[in-house]
N, C-alpha and C. Protein backbone atom coordinates (compact mmCIF):
# COMPACT_ATOMS: atom_id res chain seq x y z
N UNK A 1 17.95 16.08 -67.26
CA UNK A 1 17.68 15.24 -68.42
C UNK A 1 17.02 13.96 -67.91
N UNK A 2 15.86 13.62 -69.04
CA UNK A 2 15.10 12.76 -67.99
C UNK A 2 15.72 10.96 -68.49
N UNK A 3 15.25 10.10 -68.31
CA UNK A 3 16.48 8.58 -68.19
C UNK A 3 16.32 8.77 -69.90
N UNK A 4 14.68 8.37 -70.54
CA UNK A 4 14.55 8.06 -71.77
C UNK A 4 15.31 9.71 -72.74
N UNK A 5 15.78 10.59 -72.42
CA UNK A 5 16.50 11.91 -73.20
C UNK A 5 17.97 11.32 -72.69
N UNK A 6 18.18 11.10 -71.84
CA UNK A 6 19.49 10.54 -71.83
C UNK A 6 20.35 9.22 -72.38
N UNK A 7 19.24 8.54 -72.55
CA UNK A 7 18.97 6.94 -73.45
C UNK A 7 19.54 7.45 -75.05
N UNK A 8 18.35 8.68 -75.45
CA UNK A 8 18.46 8.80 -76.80
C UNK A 8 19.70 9.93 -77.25
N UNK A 9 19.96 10.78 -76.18
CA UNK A 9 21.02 12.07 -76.54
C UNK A 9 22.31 11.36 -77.41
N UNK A 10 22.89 11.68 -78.08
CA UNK A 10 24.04 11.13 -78.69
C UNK A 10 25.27 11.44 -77.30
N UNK A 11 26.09 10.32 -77.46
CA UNK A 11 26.82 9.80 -76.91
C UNK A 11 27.69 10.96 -75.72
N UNK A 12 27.86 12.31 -76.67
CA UNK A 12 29.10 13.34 -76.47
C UNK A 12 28.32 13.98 -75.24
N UNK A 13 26.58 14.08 -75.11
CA UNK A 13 25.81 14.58 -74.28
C UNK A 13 25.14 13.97 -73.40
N UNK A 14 25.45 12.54 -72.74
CA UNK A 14 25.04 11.90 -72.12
C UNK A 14 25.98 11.99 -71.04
N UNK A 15 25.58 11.96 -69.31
CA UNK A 15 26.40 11.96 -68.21
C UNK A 15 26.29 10.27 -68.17
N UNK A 16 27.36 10.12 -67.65
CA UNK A 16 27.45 8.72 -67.71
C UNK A 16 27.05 8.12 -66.23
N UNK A 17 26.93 7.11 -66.41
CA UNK A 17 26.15 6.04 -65.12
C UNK A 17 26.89 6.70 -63.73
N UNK A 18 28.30 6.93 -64.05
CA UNK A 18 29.19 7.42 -62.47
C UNK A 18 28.34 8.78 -62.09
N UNK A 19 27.99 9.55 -62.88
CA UNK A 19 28.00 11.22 -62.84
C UNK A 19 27.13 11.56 -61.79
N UNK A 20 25.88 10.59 -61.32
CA UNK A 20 25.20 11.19 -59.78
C UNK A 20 26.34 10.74 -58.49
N UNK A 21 27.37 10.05 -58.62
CA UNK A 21 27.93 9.54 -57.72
C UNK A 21 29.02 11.04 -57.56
N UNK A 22 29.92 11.53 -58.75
CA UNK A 22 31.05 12.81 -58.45
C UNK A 22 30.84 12.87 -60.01
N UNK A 23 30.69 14.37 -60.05
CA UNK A 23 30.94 15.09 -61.49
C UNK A 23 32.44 15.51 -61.67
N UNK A 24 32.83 14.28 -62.00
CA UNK A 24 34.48 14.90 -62.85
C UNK A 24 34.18 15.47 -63.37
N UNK A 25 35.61 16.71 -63.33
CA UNK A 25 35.60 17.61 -64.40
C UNK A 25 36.92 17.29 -65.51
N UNK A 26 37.34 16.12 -65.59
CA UNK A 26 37.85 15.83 -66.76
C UNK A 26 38.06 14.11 -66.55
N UNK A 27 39.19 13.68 -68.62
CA UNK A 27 38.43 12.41 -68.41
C UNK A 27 39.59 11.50 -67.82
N UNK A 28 40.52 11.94 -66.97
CA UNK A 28 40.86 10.99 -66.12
C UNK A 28 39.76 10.56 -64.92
N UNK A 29 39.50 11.74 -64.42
CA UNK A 29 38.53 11.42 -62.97
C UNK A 29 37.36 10.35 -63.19
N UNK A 30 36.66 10.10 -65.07
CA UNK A 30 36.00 9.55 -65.25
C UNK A 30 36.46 8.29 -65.40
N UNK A 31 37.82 7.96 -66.32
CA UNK A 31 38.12 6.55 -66.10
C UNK A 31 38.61 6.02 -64.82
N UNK A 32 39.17 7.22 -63.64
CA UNK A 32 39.16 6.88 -62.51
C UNK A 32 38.25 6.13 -61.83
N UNK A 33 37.19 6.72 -61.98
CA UNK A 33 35.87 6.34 -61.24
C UNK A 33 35.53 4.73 -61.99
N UNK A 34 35.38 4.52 -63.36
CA UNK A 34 35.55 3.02 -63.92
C UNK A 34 36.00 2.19 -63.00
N UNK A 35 37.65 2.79 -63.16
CA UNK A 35 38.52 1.63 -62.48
C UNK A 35 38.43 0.88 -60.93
N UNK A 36 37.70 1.88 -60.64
CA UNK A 36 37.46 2.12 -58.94
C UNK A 36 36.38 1.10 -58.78
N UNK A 37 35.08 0.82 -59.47
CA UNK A 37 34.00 0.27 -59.58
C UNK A 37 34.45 -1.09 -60.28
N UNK A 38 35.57 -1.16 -60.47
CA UNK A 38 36.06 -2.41 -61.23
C UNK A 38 36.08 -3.35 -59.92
N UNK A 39 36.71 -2.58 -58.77
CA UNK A 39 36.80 -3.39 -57.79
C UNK A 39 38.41 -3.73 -57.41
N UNK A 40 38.22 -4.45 -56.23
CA UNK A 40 40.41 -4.14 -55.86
C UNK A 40 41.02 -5.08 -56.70
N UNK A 41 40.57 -6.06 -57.54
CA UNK A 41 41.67 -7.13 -57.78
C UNK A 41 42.61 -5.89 -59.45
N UNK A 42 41.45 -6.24 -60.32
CA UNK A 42 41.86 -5.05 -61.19
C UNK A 42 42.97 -3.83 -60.67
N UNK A 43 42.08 -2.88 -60.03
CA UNK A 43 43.10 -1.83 -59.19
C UNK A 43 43.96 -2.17 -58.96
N UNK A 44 44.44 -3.03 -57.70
CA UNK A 44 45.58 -3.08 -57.63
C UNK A 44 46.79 -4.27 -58.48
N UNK A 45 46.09 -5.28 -59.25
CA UNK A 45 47.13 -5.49 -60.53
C UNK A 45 47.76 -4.68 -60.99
N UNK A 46 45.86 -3.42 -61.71
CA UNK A 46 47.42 -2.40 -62.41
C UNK A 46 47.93 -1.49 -62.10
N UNK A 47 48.39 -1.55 -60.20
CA UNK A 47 49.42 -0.79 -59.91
C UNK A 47 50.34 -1.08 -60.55
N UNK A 48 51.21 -2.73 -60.82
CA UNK A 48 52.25 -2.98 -60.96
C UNK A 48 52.79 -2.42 -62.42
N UNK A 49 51.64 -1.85 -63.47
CA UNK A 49 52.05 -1.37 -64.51
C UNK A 49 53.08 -0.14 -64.53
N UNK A 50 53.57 0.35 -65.47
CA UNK A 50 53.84 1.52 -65.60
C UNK A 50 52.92 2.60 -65.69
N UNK A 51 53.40 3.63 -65.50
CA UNK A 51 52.04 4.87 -65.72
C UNK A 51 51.40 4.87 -66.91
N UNK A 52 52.05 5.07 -67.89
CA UNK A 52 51.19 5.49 -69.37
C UNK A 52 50.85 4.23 -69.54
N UNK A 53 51.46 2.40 -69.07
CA UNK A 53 50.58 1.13 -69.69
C UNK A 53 49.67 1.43 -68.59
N UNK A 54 49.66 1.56 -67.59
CA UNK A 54 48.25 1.42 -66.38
C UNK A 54 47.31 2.56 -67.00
N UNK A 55 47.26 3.69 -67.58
CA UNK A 55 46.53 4.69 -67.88
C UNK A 55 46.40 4.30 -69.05
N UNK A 56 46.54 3.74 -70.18
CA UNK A 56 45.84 2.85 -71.38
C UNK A 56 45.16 1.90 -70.86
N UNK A 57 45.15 0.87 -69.92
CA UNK A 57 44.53 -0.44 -69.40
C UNK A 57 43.33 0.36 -68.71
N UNK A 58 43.45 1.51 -67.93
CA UNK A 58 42.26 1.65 -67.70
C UNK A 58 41.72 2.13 -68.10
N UNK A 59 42.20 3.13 -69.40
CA UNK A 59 40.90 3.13 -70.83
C UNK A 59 40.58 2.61 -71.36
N UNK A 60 41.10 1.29 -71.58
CA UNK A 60 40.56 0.08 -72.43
C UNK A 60 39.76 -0.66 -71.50
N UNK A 61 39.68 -0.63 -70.38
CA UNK A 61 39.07 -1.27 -69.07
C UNK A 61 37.35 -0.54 -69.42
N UNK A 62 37.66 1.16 -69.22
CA UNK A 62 36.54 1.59 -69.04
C UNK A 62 35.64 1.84 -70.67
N UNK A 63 36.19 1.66 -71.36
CA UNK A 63 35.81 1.43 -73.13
C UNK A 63 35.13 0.23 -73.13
N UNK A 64 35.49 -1.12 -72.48
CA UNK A 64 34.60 -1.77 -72.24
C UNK A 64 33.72 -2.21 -71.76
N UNK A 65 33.89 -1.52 -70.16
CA UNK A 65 32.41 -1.24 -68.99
C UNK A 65 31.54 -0.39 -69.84
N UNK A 66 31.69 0.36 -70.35
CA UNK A 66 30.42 1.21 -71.13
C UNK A 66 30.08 0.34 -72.17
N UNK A 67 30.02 -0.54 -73.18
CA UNK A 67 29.55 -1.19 -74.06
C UNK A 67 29.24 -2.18 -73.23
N UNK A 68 29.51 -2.61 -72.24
CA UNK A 68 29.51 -4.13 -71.42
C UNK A 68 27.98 -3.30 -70.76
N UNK A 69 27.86 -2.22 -70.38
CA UNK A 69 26.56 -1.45 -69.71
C UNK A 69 25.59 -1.33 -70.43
N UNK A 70 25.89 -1.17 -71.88
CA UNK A 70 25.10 -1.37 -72.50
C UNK A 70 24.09 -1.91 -72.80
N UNK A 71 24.71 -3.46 -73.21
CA UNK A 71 24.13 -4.87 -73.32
C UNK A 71 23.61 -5.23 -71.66
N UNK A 72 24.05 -4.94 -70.68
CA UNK A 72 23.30 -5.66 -69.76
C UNK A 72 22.30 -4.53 -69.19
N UNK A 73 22.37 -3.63 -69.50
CA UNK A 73 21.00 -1.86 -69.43
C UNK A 73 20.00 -3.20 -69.54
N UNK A 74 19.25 -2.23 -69.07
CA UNK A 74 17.22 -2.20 -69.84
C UNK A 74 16.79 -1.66 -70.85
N UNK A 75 17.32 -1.14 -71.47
CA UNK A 75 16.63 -0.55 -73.13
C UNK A 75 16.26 -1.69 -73.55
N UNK A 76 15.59 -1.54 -74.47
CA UNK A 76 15.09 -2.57 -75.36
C UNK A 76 16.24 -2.88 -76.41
N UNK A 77 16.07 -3.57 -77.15
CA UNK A 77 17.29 -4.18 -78.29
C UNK A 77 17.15 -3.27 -79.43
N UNK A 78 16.20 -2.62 -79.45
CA UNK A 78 16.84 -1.38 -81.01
C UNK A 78 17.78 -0.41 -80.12
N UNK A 79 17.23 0.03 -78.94
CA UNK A 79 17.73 1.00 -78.30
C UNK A 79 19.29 0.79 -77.95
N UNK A 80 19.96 -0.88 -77.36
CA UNK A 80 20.81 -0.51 -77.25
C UNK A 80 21.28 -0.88 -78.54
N UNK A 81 21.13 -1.31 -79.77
CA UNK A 81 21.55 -1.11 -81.02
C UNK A 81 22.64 -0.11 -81.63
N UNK A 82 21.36 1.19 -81.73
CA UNK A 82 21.40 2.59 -81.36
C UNK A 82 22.63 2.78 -80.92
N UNK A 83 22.97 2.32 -79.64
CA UNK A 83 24.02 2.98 -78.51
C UNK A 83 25.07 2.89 -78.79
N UNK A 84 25.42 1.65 -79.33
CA UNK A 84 26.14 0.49 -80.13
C UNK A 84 26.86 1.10 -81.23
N UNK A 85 25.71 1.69 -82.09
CA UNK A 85 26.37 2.36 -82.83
C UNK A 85 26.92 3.55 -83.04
N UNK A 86 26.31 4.30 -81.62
CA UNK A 86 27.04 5.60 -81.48
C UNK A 86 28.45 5.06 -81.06
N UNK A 87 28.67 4.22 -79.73
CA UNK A 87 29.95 3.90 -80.03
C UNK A 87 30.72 3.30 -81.09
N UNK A 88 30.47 2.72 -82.20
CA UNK A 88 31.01 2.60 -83.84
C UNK A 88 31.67 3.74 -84.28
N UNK A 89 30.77 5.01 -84.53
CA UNK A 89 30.68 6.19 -84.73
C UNK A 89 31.64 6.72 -83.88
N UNK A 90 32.04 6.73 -82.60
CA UNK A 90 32.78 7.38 -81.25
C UNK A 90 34.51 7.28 -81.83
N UNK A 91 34.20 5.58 -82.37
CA UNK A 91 35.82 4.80 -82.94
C UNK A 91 36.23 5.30 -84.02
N UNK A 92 35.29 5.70 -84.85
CA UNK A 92 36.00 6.26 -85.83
C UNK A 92 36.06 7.49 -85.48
N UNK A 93 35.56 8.19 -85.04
CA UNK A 93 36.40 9.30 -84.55
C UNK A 93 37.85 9.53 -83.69
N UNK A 94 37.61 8.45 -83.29
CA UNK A 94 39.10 8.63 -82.13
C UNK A 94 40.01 8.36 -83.19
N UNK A 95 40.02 7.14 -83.95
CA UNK A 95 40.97 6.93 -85.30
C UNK A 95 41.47 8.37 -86.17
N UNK A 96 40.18 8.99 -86.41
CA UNK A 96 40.12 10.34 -87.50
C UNK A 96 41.23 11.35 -86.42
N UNK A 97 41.23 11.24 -84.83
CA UNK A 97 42.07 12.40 -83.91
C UNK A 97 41.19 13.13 -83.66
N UNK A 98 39.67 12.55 -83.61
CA UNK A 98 38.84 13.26 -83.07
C UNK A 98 37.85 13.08 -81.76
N UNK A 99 38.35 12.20 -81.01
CA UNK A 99 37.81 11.56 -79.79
C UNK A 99 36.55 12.96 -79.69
N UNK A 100 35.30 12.57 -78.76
CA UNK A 100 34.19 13.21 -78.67
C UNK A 100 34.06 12.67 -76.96
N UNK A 101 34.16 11.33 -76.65
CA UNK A 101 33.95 11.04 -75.44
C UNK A 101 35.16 11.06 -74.63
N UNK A 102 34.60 11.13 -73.13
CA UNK A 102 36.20 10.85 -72.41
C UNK A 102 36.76 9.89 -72.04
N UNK A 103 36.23 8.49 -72.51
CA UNK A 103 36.69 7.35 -72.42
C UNK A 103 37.58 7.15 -73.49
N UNK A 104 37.13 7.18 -74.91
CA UNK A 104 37.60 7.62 -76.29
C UNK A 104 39.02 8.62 -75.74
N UNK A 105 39.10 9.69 -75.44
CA UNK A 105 39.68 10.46 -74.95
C UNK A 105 40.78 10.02 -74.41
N UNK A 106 40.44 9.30 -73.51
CA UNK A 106 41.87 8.03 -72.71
C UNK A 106 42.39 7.36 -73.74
N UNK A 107 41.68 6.74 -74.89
CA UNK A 107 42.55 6.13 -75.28
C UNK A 107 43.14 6.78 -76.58
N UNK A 108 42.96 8.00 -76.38
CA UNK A 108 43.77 8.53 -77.99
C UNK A 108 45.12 7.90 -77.90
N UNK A 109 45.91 8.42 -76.46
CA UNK A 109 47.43 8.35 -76.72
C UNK A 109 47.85 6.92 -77.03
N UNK A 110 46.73 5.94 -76.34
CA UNK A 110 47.22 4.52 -76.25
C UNK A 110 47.19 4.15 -77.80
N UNK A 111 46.79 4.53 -78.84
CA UNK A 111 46.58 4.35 -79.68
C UNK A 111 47.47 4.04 -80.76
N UNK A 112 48.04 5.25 -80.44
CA UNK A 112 49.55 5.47 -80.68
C UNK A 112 50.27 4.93 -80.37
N UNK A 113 50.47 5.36 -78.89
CA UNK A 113 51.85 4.23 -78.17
C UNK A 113 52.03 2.86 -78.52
N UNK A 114 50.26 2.46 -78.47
CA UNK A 114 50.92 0.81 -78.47
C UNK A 114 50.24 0.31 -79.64
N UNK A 115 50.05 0.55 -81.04
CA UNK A 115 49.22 0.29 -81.86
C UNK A 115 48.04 -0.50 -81.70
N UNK A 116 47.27 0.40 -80.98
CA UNK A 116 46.08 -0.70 -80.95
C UNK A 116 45.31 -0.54 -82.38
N UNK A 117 44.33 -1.34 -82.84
CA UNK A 117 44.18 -1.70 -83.83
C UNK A 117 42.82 -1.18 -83.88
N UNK A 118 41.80 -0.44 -84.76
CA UNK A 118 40.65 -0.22 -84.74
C UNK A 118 39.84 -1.17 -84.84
N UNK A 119 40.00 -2.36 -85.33
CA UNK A 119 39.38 -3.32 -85.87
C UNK A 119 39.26 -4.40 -84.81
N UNK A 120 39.71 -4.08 -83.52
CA UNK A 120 39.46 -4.81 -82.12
C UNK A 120 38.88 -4.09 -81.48
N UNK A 121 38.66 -2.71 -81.38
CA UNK A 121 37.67 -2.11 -80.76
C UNK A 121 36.02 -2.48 -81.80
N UNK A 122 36.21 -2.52 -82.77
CA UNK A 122 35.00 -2.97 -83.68
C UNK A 122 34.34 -3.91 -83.45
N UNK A 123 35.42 -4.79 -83.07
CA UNK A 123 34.58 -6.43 -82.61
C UNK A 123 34.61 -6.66 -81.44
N UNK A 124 34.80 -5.80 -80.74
CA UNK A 124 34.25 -5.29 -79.04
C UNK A 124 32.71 -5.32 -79.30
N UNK A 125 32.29 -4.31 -80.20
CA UNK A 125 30.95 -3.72 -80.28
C UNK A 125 30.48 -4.62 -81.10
N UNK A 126 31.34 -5.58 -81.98
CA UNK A 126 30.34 -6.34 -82.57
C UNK A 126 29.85 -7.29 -81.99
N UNK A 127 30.95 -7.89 -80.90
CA UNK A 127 30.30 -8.81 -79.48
C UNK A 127 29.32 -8.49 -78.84
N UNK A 128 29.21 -7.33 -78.59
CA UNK A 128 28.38 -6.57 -78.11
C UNK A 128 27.03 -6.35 -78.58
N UNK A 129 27.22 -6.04 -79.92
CA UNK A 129 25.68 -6.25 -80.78
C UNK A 129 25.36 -7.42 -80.82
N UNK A 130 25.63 -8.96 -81.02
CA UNK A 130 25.45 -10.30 -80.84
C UNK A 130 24.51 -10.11 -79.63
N UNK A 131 25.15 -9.82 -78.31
CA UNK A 131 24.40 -10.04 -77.23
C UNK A 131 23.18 -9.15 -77.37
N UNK A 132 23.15 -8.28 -78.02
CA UNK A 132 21.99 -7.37 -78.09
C UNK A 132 20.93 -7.85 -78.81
N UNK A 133 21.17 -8.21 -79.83
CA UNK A 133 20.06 -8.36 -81.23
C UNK A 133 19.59 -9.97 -79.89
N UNK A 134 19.99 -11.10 -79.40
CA UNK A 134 19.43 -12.11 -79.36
C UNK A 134 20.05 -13.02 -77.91
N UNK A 135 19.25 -13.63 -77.10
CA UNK A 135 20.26 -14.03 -76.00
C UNK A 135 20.70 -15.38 -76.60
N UNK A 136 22.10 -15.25 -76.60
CA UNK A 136 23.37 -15.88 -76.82
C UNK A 136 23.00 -17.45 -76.14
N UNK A 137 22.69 -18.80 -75.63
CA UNK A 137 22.31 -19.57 -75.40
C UNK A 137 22.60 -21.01 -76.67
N UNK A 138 23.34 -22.03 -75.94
CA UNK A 138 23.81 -23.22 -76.77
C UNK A 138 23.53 -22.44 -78.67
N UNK A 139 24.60 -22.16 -78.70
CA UNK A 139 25.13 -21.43 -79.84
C UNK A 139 26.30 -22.51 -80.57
N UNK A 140 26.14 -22.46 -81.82
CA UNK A 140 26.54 -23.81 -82.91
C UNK A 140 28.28 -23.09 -82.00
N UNK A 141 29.33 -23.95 -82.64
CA UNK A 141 30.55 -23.68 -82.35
C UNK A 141 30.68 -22.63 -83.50
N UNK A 142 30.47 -22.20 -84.70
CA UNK A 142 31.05 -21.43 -85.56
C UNK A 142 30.52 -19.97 -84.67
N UNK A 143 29.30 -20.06 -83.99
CA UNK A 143 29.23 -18.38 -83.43
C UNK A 143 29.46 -18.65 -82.13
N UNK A 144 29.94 -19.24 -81.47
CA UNK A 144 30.75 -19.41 -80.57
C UNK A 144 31.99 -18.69 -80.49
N UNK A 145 32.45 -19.68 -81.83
CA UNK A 145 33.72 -18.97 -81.77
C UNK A 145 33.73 -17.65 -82.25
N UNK A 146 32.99 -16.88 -83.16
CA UNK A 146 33.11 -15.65 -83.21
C UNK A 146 32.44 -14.64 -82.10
N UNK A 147 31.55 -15.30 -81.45
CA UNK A 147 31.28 -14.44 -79.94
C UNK A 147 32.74 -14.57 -79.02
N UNK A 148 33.17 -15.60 -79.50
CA UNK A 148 34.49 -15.39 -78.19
C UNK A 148 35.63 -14.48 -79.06
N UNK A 149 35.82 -14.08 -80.31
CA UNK A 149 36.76 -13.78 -81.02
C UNK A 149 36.39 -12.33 -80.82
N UNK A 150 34.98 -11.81 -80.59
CA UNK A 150 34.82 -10.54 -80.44
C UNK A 150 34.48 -10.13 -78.79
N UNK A 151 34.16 -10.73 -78.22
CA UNK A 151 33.78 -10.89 -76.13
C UNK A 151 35.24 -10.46 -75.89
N UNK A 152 35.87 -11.89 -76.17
CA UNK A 152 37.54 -11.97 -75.48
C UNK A 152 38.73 -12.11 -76.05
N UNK A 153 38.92 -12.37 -77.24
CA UNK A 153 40.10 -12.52 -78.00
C UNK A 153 40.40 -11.01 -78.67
N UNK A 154 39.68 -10.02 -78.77
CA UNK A 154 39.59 -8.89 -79.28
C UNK A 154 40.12 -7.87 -78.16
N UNK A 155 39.77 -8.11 -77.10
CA UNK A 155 40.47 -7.52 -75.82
C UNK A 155 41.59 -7.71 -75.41
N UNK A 156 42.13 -9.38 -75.47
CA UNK A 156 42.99 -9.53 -75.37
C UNK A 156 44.17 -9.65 -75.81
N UNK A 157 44.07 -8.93 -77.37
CA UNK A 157 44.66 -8.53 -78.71
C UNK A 157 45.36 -7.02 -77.80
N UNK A 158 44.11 -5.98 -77.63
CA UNK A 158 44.51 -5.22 -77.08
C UNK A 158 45.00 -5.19 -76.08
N UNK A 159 44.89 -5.81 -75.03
CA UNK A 159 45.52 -5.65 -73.79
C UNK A 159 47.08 -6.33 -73.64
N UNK A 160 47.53 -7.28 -74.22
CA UNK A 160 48.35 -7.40 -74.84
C UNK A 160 49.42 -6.79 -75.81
N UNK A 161 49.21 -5.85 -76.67
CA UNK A 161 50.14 -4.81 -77.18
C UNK A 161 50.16 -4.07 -76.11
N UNK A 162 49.01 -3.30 -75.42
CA UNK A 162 49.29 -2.53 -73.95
C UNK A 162 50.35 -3.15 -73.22
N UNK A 163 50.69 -4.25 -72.74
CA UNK A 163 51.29 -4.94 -71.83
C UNK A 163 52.76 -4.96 -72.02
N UNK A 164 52.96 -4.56 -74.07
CA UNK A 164 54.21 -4.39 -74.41
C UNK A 164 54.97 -6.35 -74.69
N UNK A 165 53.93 -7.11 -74.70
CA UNK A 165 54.33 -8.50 -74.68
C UNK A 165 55.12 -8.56 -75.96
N UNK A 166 56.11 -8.85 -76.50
CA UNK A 166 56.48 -9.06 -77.81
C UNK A 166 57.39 -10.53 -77.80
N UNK A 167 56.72 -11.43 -77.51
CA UNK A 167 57.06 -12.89 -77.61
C UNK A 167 56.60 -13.65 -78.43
N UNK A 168 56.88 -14.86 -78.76
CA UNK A 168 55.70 -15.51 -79.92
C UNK A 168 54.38 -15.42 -79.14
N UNK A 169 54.37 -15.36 -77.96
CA UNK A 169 52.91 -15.58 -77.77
C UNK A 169 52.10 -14.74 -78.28
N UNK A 170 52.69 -13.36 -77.90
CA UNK A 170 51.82 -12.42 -78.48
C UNK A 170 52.07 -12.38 -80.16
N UNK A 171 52.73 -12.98 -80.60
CA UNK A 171 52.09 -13.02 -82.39
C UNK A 171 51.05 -14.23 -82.48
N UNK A 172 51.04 -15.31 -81.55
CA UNK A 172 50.11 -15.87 -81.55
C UNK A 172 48.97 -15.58 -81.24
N UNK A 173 48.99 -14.32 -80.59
CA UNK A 173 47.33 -14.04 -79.99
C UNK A 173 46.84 -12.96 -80.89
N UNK A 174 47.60 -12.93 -81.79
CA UNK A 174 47.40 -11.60 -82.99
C UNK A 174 46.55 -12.40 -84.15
N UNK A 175 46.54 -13.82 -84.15
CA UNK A 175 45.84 -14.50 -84.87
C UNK A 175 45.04 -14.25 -84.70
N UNK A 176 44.02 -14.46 -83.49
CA UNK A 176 42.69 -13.58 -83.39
C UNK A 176 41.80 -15.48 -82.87
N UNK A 177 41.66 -15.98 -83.72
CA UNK A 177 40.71 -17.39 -82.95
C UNK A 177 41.68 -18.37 -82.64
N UNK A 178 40.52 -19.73 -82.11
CA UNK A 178 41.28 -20.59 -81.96
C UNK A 178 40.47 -21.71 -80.88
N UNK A 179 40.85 -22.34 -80.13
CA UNK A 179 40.25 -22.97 -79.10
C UNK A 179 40.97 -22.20 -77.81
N UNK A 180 41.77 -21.30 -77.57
CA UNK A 180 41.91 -20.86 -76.50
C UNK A 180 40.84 -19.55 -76.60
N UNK A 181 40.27 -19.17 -77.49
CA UNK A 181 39.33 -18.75 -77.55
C UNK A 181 38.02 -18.21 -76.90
N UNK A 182 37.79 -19.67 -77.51
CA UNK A 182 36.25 -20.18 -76.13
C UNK A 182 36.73 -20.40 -75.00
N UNK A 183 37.77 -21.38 -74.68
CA UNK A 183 38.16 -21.22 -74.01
C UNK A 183 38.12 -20.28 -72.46
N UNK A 184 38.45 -19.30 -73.69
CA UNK A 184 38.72 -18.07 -72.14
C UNK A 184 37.39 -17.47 -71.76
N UNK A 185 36.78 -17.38 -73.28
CA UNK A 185 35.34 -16.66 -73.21
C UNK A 185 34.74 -17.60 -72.11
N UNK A 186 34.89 -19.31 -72.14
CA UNK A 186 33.65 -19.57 -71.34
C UNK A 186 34.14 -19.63 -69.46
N UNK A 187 35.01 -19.55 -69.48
CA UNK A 187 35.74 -19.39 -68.29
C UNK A 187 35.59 -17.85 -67.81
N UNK A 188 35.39 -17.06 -68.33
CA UNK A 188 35.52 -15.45 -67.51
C UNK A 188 33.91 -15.02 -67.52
């Protein structure tokens, strides 16, 4: 498949960026390979998890290296649009119990286990489309704060029920904005 057929194939038929490196044959080996390219600090943090929270973190890890690949690819801005919205399309399937990808795939069970919320994977991709349609640069504070509400507060919604936190903090971070916000966005 040549780069521009693999650009345009829908999502379920595309080998992903790892696949000239080892063709897993299923989709742990693929979020394996994510996590691995994440680099050691990641890795070995989430040794200290439990199995099923470390095997949600690194589907939610690798759910966001592929949209994060996206936006920083070379396609042009309809193209990764496009991509954008196949992953839209990917989410509601995993919601419906119909995962198509094997990243999607990782996170069916987490889904469950730890209620993650569809509507934070949404504004993953809607962060994501922001950076796409226009480069992001001294931006008023109102899309500031919603680039950081969908970049980093949306992740850390999720990664947080993953983590099993049930303190006020974590009902505080269920609010969704704020000034820790930007905050974190402009710091990471």
């Amino acid at each position: 498949m040549s780069t521009i057929e693999r650009l345009y194939a829908p999502i379920s038929e595309r080998a992903s960026p790892d696949a000239a490196i080892a063709a897993p044959d299923n989709k742990d080996d693929v979020i394996a390979l994510r996590r691995r390219a994440a680099g050691s600090s990641f890795l070995w943090a989430m040794q200290l998890l439990p199995a099923k929270r470390r095997e949600a973190m690194n589907a939610l890890y690798a759910f966001c290296r592929e949209i994060k690949d996206i936006v920083d690819g070379e396609a042009s801005r309809s193209l990764k649009e496009t991509l954008l919205l196949n992953w839209r399309s990917e989410i509601a399937h995993l919601y419906a119990g119909r995962p198509r990808h094997t990243v999607t795939g990782g996170l069916n069970k987490a889904i469950h286990l730890y209620g993650l919320r569809c509507d934070d994977f949404l504004a993953i991709i809607d962060g994501a489309e922001m950076d796409a349609r226009t480069d992001i640069r001294a931006p008023s504070f109102a899309q500031l704060d919603r680039y950081c509400e969908c970049a980093a507060v949306a992740v850390n919604r999720l990664s947080v029920r993953i983590f099993g936190e049930e303190t006020p903090s974590r009902r505080a971070c269920r609010g969704g904005t704020g000034p820790g916000a930007a905050a974190h966005q402009q710091t990471s």
